[in-house]
PDB file of N, CA and C in Angstrom:
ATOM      1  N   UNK A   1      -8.509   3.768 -12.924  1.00  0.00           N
ATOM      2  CA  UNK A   1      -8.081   5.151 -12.816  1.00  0.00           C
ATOM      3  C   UNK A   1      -6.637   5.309 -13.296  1.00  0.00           C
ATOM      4  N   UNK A   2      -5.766   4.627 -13.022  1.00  0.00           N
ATOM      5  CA  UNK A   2      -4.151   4.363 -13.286  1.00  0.00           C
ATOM      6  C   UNK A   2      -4.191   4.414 -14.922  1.00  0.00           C
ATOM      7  N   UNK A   3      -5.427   3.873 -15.965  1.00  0.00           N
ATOM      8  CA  UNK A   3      -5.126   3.780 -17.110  1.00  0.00           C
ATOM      9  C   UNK A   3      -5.297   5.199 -17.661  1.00  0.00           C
ATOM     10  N   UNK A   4      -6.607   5.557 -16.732  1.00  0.00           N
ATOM     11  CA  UNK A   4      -6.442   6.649 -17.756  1.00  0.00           C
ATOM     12  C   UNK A   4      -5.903   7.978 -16.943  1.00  0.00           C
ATOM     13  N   UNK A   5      -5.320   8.051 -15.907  1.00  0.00           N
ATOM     14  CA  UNK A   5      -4.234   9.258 -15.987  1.00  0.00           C
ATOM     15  C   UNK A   5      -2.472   8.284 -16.693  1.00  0.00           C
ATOM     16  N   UNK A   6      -2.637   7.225 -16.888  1.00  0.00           N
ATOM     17  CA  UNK A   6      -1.622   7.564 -18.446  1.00  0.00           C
ATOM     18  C   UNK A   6      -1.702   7.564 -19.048  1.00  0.00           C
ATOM     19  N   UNK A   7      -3.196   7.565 -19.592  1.00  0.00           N
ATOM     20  CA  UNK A   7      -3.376   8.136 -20.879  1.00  0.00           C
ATOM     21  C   UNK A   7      -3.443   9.773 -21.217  1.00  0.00           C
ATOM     22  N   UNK A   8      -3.882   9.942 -19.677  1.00  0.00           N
ATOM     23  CA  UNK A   8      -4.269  12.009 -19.919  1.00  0.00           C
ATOM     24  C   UNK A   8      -2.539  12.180 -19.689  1.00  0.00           C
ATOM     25  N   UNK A   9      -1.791  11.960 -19.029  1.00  0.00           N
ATOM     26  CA  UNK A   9      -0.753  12.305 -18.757  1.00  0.00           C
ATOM     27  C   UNK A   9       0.658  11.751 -19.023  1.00  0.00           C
ATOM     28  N   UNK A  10       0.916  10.623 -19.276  1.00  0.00           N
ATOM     29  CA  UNK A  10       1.965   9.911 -19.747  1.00  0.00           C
ATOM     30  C   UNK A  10       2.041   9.069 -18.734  1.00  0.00           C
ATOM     31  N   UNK A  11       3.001   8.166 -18.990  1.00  0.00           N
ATOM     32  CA  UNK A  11       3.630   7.504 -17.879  1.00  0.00           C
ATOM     33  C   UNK A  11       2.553   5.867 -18.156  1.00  0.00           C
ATOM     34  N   UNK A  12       3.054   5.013 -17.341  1.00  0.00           N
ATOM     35  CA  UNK A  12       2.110   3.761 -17.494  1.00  0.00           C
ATOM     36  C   UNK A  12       1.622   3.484 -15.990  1.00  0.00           C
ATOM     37  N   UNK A  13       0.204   2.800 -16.574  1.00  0.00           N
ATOM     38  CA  UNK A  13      -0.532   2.240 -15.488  1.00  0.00           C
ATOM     39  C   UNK A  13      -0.084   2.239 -14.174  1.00  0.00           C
ATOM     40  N   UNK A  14       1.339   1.149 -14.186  1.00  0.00           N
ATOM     41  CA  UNK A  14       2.160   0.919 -13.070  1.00  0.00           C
ATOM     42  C   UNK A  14       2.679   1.633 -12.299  1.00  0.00           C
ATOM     43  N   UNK A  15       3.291   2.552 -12.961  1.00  0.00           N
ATOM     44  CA  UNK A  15       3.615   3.816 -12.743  1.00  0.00           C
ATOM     45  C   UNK A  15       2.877   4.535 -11.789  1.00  0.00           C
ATOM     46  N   UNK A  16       1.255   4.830 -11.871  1.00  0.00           N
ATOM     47  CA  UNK A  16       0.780   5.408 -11.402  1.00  0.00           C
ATOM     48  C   UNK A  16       0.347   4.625  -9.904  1.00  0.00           C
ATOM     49  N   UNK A  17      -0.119   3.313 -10.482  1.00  0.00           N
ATOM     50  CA  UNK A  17      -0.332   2.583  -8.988  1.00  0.00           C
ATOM     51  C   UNK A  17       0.473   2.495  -8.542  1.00  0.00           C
ATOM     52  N   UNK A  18       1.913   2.335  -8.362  1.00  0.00           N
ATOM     53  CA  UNK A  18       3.176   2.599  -7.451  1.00  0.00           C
ATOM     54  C   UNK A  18       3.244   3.708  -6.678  1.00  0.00           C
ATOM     55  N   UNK A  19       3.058   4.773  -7.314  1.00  0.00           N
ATOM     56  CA  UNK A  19       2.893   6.284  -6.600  1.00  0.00           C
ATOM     57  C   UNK A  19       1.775   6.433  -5.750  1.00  0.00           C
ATOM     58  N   UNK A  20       0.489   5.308  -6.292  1.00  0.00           N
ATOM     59  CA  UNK A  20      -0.113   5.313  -5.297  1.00  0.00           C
ATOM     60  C   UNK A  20      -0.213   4.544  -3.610  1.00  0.00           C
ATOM     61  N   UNK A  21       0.439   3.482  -4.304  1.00  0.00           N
ATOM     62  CA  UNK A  21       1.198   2.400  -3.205  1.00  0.00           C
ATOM     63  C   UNK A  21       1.767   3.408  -2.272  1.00  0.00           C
ATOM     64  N   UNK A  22       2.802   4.056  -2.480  1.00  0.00           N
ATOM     65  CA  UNK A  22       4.050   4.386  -1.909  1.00  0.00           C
ATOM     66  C   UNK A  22       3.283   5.813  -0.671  1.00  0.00           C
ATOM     67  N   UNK A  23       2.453   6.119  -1.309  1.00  0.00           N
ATOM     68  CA  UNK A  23       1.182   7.652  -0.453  1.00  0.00           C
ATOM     69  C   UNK A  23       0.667   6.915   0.086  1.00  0.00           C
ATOM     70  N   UNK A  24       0.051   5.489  -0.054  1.00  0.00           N
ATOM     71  CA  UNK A  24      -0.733   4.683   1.224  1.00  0.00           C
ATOM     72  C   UNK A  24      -0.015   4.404   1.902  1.00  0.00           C
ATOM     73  N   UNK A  25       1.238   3.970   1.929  1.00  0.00           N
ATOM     74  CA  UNK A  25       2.389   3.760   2.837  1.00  0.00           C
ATOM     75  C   UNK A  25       2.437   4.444   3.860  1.00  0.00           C
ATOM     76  N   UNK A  26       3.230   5.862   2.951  1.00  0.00           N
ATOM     77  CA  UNK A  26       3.168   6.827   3.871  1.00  0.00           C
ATOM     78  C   UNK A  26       2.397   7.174   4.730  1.00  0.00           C
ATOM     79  N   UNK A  27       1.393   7.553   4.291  1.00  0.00           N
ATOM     80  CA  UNK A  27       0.109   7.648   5.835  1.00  0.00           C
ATOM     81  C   UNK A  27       0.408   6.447   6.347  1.00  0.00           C
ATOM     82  N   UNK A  28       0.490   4.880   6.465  1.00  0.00           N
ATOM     83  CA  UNK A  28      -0.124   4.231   7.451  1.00  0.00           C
ATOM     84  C   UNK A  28       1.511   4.110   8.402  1.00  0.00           C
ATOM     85  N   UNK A  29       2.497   4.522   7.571  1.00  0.00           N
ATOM     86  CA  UNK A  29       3.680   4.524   8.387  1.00  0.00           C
ATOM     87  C   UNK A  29       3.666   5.888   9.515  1.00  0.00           C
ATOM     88  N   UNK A  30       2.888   6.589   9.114  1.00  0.00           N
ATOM     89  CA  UNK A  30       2.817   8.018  10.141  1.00  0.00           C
ATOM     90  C   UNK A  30       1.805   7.584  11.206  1.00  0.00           C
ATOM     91  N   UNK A  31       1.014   6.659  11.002  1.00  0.00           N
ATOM     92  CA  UNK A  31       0.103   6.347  12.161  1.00  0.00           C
ATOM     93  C   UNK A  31       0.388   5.227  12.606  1.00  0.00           C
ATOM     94  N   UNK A  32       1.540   4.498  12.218  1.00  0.00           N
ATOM     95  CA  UNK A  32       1.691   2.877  12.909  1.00  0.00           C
ATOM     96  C   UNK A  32       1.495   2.723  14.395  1.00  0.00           C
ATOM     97  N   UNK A  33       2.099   4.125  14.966  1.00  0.00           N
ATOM     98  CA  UNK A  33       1.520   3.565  16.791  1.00  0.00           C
ATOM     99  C   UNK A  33       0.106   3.451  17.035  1.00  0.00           C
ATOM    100  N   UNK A  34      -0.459   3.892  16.325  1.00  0.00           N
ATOM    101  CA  UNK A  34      -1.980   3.942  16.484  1.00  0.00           C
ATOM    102  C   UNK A  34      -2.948   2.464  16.461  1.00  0.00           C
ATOM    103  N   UNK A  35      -1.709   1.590  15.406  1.00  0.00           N
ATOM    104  CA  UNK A  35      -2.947   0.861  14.856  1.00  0.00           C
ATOM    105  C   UNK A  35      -1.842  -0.538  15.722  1.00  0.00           C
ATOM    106  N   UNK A  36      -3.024  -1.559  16.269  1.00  0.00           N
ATOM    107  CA  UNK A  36      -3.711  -2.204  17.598  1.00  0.00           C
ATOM    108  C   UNK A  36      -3.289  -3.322  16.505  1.00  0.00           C
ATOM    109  N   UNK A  37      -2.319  -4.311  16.777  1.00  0.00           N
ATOM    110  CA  UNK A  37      -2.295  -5.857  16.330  1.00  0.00           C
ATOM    111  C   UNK A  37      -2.300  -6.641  17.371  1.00  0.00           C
ATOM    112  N   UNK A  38      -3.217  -7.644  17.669  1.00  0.00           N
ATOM    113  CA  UNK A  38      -2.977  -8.797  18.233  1.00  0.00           C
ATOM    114  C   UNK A  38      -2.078  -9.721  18.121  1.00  0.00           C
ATOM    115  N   UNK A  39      -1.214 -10.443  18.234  1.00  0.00           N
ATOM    116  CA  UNK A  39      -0.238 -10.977  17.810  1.00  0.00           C
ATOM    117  C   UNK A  39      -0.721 -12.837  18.320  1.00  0.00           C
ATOM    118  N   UNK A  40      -0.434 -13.630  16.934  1.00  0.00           N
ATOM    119  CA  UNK A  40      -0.917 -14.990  17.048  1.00  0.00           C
ATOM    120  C   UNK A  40       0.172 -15.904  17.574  1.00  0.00           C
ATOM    121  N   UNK A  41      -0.031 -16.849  18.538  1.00  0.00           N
ATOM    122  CA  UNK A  41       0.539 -17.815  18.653  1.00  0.00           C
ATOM    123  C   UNK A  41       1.354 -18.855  17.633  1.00  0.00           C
ATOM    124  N   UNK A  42       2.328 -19.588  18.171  1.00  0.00           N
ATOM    125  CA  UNK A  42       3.458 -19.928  16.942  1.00  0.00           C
ATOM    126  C   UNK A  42       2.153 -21.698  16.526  1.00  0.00           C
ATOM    127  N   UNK A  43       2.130 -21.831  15.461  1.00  0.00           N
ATOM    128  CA  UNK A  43       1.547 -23.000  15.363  1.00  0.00           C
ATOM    129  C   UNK A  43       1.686 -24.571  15.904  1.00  0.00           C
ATOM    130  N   UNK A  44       1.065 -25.545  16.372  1.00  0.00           N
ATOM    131  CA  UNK A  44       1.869 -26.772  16.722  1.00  0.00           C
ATOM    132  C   UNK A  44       2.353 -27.449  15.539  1.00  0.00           C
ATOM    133  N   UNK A  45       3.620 -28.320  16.127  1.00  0.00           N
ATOM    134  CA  UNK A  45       3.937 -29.069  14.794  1.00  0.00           C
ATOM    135  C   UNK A  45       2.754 -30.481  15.068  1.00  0.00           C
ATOM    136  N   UNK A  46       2.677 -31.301  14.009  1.00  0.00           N
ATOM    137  CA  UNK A  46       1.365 -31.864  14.241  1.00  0.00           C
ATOM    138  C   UNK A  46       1.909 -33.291  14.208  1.00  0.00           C
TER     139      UNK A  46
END
């Protein structure tokens, strides 16, 4: 999809997946209290 809105529109590939990066961000930074991590134990040294 990234190739060809720079091709309909200018700009490069990267370009576009960055902008898209940066909007997934955003939402998951507006819901971070929401979302539930378990948190793992530190590993043994062996």
């Amino acid at each position: 999809m990234a190739i060809r809105l720079s091709k309909g529109f200018g700009g490069s590939p990267e370009t576009w997946l960055l902008q898209q990066m940066q909007y997934d961000l955003w939402h998951a930074l507006k819901r971070k209290g929401k979302i539930k991590v378990r948190k793992f134990g530190t590993a043994l040294a062996a």
